[in-house]
N, C-alpha and C. Protein backbone atom coordinates (compact mmCIF):
# COMPACT_ATOMS: atom_id res chain seq x y z
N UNK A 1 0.83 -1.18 0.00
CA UNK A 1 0.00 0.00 0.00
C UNK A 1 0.88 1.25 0.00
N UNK A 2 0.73 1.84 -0.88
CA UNK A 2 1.61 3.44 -0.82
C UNK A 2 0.76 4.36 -0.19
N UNK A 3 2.11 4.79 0.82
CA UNK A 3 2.07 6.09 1.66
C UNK A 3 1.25 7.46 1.14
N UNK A 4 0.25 8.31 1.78
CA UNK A 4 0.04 9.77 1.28
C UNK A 4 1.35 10.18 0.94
N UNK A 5 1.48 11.34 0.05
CA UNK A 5 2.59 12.03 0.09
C UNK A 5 2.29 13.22 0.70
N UNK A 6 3.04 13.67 1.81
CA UNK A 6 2.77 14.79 3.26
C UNK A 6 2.49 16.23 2.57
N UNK A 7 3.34 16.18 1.55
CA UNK A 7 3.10 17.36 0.93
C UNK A 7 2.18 17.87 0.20
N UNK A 8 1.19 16.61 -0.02
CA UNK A 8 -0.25 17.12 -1.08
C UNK A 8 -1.34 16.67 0.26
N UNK A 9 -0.64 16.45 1.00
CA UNK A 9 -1.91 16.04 2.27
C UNK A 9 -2.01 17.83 3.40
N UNK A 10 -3.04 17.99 3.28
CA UNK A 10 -3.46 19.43 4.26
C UNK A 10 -3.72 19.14 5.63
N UNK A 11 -2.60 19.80 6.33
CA UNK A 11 -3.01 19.87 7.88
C UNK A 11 -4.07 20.76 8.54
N UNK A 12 -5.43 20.26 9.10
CA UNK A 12 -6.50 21.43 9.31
C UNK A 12 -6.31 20.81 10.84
N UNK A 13 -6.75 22.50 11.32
CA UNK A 13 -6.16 22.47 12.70
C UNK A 13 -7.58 22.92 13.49
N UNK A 14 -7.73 21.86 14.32
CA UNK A 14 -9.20 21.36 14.89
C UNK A 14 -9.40 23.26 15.80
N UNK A 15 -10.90 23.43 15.39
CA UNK A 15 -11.26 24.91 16.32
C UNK A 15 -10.59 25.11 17.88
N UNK A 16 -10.86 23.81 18.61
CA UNK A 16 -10.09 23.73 20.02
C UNK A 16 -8.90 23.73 19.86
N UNK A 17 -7.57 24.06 19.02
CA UNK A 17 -6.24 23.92 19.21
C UNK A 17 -5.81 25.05 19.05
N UNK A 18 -4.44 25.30 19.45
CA UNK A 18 -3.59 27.00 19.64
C UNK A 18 -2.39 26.72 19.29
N UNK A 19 -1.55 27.50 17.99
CA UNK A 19 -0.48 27.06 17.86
C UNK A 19 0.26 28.31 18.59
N UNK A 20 1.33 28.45 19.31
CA UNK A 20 2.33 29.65 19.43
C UNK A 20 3.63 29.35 19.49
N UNK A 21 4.39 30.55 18.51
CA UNK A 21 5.34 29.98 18.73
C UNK A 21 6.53 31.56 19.08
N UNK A 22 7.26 30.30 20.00
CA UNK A 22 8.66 31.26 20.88
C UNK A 22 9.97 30.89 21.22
N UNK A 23 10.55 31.87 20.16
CA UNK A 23 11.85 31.62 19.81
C UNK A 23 12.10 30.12 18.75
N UNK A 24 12.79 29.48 19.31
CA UNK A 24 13.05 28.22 18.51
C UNK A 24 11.96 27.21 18.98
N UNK A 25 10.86 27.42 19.25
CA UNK A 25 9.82 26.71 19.94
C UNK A 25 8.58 26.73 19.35
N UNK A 26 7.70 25.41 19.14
CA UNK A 26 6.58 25.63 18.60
C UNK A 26 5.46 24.93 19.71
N UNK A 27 4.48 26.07 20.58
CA UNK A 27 3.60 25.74 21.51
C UNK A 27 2.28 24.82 20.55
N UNK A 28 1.90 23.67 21.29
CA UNK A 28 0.41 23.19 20.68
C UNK A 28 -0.30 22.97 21.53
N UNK A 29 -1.38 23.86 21.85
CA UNK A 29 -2.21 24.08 22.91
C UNK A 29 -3.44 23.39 22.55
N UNK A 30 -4.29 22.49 23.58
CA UNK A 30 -5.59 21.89 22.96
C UNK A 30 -6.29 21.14 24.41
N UNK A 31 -7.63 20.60 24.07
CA UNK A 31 -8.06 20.74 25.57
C UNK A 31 -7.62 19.23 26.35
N UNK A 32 -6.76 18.44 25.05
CA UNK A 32 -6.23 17.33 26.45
C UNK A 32 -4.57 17.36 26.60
N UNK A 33 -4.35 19.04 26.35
CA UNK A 33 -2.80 18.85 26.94
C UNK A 33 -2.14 20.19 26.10
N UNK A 34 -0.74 20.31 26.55
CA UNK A 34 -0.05 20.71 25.72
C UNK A 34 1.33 20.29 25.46
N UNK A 35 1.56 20.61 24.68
CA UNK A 35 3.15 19.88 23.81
C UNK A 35 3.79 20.87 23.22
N UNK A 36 5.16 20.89 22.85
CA UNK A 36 6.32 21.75 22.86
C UNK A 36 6.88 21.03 21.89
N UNK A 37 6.95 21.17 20.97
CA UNK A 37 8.11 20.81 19.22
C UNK A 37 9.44 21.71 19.91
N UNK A 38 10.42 21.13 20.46
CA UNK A 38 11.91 22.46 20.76
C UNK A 38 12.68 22.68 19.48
N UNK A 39 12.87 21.67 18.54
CA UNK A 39 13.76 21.94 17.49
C UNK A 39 13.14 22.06 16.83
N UNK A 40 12.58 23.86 15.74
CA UNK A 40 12.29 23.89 14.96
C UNK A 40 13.24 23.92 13.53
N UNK A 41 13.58 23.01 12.93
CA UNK A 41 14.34 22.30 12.01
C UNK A 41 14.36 23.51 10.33
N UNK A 42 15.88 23.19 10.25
CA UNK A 42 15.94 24.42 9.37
C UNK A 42 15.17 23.94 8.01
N UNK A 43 14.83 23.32 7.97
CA UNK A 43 13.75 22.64 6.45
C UNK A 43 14.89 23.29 5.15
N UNK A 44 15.90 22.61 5.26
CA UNK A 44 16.73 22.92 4.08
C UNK A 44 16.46 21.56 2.98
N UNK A 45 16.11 20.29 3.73
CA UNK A 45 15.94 19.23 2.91
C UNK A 45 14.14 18.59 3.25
N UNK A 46 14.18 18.08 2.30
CA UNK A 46 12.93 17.25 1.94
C UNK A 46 12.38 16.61 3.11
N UNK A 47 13.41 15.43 3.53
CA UNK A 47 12.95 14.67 4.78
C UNK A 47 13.09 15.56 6.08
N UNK A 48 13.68 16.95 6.24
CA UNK A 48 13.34 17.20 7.51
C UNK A 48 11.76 18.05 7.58
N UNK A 49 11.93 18.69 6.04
CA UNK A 49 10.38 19.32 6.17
C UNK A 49 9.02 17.82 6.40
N UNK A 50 9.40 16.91 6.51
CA UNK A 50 8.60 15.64 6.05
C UNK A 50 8.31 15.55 7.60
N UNK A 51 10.12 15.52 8.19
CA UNK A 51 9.49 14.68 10.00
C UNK A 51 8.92 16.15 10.64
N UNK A 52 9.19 17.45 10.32
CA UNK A 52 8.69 18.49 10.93
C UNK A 52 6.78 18.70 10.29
N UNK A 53 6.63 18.06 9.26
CA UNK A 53 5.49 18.09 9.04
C UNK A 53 4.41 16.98 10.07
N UNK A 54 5.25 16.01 10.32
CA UNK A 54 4.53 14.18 10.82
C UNK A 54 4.60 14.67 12.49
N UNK A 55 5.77 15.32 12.70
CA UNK A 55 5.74 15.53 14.32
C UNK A 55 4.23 16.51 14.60
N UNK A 56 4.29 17.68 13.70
CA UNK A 56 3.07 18.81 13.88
C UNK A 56 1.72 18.11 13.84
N UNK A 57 2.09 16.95 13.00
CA UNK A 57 0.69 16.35 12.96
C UNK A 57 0.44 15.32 13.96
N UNK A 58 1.36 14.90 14.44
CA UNK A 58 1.48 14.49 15.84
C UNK A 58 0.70 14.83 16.91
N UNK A 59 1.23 15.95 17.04
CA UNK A 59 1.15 17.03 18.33
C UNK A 59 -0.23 17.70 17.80
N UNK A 60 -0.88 17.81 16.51
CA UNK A 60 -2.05 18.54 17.04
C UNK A 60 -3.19 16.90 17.32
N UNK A 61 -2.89 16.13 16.56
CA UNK A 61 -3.68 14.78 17.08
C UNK A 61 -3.59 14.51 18.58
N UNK A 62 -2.40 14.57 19.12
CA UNK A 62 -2.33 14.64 20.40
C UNK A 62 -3.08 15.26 21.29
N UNK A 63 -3.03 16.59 21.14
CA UNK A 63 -3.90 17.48 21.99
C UNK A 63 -4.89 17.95 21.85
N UNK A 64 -5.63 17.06 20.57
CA UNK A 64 -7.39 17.21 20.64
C UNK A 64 -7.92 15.65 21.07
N UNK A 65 -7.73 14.62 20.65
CA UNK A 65 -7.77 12.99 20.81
C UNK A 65 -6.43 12.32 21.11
N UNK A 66 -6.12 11.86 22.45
CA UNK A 66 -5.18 11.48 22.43
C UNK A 66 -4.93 10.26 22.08
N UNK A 67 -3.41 9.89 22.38
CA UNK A 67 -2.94 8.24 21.76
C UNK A 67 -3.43 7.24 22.70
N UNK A 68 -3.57 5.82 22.93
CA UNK A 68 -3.04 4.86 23.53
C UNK A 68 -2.85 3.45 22.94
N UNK A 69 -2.08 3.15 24.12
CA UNK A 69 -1.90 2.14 23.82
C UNK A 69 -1.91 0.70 24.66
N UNK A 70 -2.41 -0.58 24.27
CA UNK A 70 -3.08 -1.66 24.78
C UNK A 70 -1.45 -2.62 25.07
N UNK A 71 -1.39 -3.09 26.74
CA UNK A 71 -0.26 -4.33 26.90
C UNK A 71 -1.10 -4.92 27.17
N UNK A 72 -0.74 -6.62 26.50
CA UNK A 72 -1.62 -7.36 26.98
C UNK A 72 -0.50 -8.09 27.76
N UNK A 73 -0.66 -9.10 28.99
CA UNK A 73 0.30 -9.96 29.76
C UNK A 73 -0.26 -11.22 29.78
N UNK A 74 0.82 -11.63 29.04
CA UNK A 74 0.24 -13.43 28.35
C UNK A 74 1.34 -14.37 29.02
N UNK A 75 0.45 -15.34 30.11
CA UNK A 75 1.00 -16.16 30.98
C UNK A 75 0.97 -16.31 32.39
N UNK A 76 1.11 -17.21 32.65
CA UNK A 76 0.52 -17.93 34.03
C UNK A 76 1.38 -16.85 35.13
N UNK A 77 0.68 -15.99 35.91
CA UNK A 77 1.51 -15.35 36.82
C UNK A 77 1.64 -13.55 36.50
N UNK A 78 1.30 -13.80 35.49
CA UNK A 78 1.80 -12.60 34.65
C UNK A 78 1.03 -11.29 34.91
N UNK A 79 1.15 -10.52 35.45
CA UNK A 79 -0.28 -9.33 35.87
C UNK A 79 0.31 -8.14 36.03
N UNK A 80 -0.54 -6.66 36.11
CA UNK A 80 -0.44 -5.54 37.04
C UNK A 80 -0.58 -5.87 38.35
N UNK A 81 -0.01 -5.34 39.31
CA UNK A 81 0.26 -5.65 40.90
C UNK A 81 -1.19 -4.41 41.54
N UNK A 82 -0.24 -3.31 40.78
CA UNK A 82 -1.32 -1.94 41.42
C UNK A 82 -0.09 -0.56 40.33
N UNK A 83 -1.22 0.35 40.58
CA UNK A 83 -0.69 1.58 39.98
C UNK A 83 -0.69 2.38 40.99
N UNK A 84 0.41 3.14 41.37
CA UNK A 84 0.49 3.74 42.20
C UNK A 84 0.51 5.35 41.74
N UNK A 85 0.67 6.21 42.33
CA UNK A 85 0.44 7.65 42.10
C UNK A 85 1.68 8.24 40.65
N UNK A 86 2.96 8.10 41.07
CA UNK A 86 3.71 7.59 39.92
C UNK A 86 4.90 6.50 39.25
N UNK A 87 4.20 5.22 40.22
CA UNK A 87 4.80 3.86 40.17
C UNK A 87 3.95 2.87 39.92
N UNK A 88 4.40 2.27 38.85
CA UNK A 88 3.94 0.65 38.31
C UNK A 88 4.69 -0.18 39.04
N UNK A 89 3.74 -1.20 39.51
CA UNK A 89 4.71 -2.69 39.89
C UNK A 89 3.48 -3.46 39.39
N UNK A 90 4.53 -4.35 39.09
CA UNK A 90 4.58 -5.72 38.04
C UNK A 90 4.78 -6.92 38.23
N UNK A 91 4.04 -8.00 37.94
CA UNK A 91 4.76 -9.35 38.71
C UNK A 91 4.33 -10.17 37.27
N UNK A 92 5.57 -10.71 37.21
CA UNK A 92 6.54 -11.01 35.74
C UNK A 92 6.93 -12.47 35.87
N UNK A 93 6.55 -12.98 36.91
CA UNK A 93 7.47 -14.22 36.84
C UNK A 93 8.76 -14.03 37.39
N UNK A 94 9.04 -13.45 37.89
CA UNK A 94 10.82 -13.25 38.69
C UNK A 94 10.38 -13.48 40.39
N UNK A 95 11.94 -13.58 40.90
CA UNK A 95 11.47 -13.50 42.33
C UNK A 95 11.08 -12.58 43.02
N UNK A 96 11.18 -11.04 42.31
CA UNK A 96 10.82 -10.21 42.65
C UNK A 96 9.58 -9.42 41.97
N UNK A 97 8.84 -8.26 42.42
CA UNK A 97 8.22 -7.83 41.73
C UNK A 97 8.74 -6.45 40.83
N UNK A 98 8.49 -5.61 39.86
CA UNK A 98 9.43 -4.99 39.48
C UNK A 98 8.59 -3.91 39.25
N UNK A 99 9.46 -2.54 39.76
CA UNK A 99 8.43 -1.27 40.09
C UNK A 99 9.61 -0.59 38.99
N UNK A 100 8.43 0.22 38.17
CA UNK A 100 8.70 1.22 37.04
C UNK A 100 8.22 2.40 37.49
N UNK A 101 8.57 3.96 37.74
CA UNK A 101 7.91 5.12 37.76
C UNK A 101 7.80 5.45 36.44
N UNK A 102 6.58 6.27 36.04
CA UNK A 102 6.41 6.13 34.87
C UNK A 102 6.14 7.84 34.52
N UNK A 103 6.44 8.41 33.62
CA UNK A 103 6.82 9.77 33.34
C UNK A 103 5.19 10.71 33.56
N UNK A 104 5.51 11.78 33.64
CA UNK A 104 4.71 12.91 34.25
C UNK A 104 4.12 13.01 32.34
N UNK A 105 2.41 12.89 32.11
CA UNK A 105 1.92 13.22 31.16
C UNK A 105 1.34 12.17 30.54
N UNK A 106 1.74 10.29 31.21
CA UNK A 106 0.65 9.33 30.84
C UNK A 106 0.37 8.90 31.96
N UNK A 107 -1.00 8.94 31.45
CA UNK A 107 -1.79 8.22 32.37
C UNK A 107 -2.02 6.33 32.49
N UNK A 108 -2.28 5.59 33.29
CA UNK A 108 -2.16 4.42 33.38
C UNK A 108 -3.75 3.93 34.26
N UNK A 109 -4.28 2.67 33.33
CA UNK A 109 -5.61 2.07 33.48
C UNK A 109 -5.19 0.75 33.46
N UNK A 110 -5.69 -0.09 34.23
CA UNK A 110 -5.78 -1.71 34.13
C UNK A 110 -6.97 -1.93 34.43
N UNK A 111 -8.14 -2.34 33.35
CA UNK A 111 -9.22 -3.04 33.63
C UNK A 111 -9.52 -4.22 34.02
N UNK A 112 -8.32 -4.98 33.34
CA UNK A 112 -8.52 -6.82 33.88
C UNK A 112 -6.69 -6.61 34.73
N UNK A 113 -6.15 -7.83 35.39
CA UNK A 113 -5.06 -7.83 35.72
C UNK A 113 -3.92 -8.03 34.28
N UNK A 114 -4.37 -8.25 33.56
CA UNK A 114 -3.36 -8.62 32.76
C UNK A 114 -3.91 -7.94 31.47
N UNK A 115 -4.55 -6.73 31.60
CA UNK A 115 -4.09 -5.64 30.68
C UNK A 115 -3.67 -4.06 31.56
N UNK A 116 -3.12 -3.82 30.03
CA UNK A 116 -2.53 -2.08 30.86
C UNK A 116 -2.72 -1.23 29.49
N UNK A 117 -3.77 0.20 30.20
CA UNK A 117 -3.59 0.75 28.80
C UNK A 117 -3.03 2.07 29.36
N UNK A 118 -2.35 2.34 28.22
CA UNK A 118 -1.08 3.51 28.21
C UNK A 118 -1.72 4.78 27.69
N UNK A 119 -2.29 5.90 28.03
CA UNK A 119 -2.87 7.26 27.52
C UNK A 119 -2.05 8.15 27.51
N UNK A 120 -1.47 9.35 26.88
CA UNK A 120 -1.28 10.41 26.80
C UNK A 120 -1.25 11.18 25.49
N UNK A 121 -0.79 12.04 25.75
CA UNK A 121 -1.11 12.91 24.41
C UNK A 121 0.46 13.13 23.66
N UNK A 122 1.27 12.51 23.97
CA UNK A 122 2.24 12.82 23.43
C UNK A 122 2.96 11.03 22.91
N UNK A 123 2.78 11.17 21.72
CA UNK A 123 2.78 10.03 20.94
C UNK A 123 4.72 9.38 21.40
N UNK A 124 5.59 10.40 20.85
CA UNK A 124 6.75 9.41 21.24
C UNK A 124 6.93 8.90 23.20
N UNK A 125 6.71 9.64 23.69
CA UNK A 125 7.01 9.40 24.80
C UNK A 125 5.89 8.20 25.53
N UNK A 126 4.80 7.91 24.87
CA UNK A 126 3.98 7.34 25.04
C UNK A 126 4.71 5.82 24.44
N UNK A 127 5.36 6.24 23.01
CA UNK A 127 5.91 4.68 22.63
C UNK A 127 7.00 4.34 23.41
N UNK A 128 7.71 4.98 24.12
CA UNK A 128 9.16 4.91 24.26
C UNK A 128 8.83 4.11 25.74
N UNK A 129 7.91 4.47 26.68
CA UNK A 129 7.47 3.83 27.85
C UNK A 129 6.54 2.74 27.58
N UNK A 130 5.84 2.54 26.63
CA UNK A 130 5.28 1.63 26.49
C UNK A 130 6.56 0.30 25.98
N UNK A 131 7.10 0.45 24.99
CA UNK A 131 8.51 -0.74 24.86
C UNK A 131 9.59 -0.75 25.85
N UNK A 132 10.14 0.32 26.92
CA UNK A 132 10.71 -0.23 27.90
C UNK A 132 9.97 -0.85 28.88
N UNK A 133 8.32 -1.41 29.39
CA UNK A 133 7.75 -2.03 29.40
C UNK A 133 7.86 -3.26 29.18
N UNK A 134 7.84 -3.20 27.89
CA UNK A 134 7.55 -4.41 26.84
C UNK A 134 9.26 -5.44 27.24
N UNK A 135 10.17 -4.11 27.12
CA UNK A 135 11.43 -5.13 27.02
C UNK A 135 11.94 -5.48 28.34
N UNK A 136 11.00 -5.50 29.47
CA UNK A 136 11.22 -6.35 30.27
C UNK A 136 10.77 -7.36 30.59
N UNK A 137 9.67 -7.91 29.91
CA UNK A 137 9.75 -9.59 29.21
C UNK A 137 9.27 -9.37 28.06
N UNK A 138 9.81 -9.77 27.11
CA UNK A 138 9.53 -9.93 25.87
C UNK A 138 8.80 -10.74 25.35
N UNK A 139 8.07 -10.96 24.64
CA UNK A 139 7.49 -12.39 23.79
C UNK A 139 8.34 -13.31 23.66
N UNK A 140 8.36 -14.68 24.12
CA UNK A 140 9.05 -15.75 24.06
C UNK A 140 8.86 -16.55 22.42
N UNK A 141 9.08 -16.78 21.43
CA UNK A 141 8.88 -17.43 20.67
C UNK A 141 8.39 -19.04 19.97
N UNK A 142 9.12 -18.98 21.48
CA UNK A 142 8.57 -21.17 21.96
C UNK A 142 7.89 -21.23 22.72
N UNK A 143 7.24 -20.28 23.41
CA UNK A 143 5.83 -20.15 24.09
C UNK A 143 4.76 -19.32 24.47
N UNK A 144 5.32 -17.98 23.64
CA UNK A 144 4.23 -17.00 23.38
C UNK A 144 3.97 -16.50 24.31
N UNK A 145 4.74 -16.54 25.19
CA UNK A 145 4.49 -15.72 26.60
C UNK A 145 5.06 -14.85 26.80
N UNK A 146 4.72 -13.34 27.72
CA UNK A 146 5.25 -11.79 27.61
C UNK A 146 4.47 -11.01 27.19
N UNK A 147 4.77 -9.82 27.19
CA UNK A 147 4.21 -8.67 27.16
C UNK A 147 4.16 -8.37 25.45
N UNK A 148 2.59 -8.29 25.13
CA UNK A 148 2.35 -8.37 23.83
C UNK A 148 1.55 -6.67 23.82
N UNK A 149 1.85 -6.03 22.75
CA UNK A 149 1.34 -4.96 22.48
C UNK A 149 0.17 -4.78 21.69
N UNK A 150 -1.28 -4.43 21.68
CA UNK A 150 -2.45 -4.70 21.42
C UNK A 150 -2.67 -5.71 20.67
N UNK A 151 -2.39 -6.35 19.02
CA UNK A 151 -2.94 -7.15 18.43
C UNK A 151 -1.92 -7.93 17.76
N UNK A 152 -0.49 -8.05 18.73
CA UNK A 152 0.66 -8.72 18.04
C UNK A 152 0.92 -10.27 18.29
N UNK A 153 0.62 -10.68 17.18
CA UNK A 153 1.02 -12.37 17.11
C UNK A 153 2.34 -12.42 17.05
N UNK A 154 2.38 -13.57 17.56
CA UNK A 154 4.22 -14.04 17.95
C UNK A 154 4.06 -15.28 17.17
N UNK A 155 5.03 -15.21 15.94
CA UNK A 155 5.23 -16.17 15.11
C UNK A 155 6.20 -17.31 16.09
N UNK A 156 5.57 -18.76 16.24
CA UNK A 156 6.21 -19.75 17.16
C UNK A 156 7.23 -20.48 16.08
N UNK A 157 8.24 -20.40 17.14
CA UNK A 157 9.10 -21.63 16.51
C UNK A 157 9.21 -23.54 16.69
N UNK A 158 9.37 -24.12 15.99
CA UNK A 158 9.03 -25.46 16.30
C UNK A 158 10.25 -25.66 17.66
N UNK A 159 10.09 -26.44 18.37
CA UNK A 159 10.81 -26.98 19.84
C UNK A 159 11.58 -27.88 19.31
N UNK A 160 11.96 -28.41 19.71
CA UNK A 160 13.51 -29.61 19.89
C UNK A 160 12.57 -31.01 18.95
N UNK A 161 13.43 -31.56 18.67
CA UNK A 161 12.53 -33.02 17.30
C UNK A 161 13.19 -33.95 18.09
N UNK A 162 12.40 -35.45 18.88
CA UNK A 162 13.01 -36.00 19.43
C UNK A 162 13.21 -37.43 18.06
């Protein structure tokens, strides 16, 4: 399937949003947050006007509808413990349980024990905590067990041939 091309695609900027900008800074004001672009990029080439176009469109998606995102915890043992004010603990299968503080701007929901959904309005920082998450158990391949991200199948490998 081929990509829009960014440049024939129009960014319309929802009535609830505020752009301002100061100094090397671009403010995106909207009613579930705000976000800060710091490097406004000298757009001398193609691909930086491209990621300065995808980030803006980012950030105003962000701060009218925000992102999330779905962990599922697949395996015997495997759960949310509790969410604390700004600490996750986790019980993973180790001898211990393992506490993550988790950054100022997502929010954290567990409806069953063995899901976690990840909210905020700021799309990278939202992925970047959601996979250091993830990469503290990973999907096992010979048994499909770990921290799976909303609708990801884990291609199995065959086991030992006696």
């Amino acid at each position: 399937m081929k990509k829009p091309n960014i440049f024939k695609t129009k960014l319309s900027l929802p009535p609830e949003v505020r752009l301002y900008k100061q100094s090397n800074r671009l403010l995106v004001k909207g009613p579930k947050g705000l976000l800060t672009l710091h490097k406004l990029y000298s757009l001398d080439s193609v691909s930086e006007l491209a990621t300065c176009c995808k980030l803006l469109y980012n950030s105003l998606v962000g701060v009218s509808a925000q992102y999330f995102i779905l962990l599922k915890f697949v395996g015997i043992g495997y759960r949310v413990q509790e969410i604390g004010e700004s600490l996750l603990k986790l019980k993973l299968g180790f001898s211990h349980d393992i506490v993550i503080n988790y950054p100022v701007g997502i929010r954290l929901f567990s409806p069953k024990k063995n899901t976690l959904i990840l909210v905020s309005s700021d799309l990278a920082k939202l992925r970047s905590f959601a996979y250091l998450v993830r990469s503290i158990k990973m999907p096992d391949c010979y048994k499909a067990k770990g921290i799976l991200i909303k609708n990801e199948v884990v291609t199995m490998k065959e086991g030992k041939k006696q």
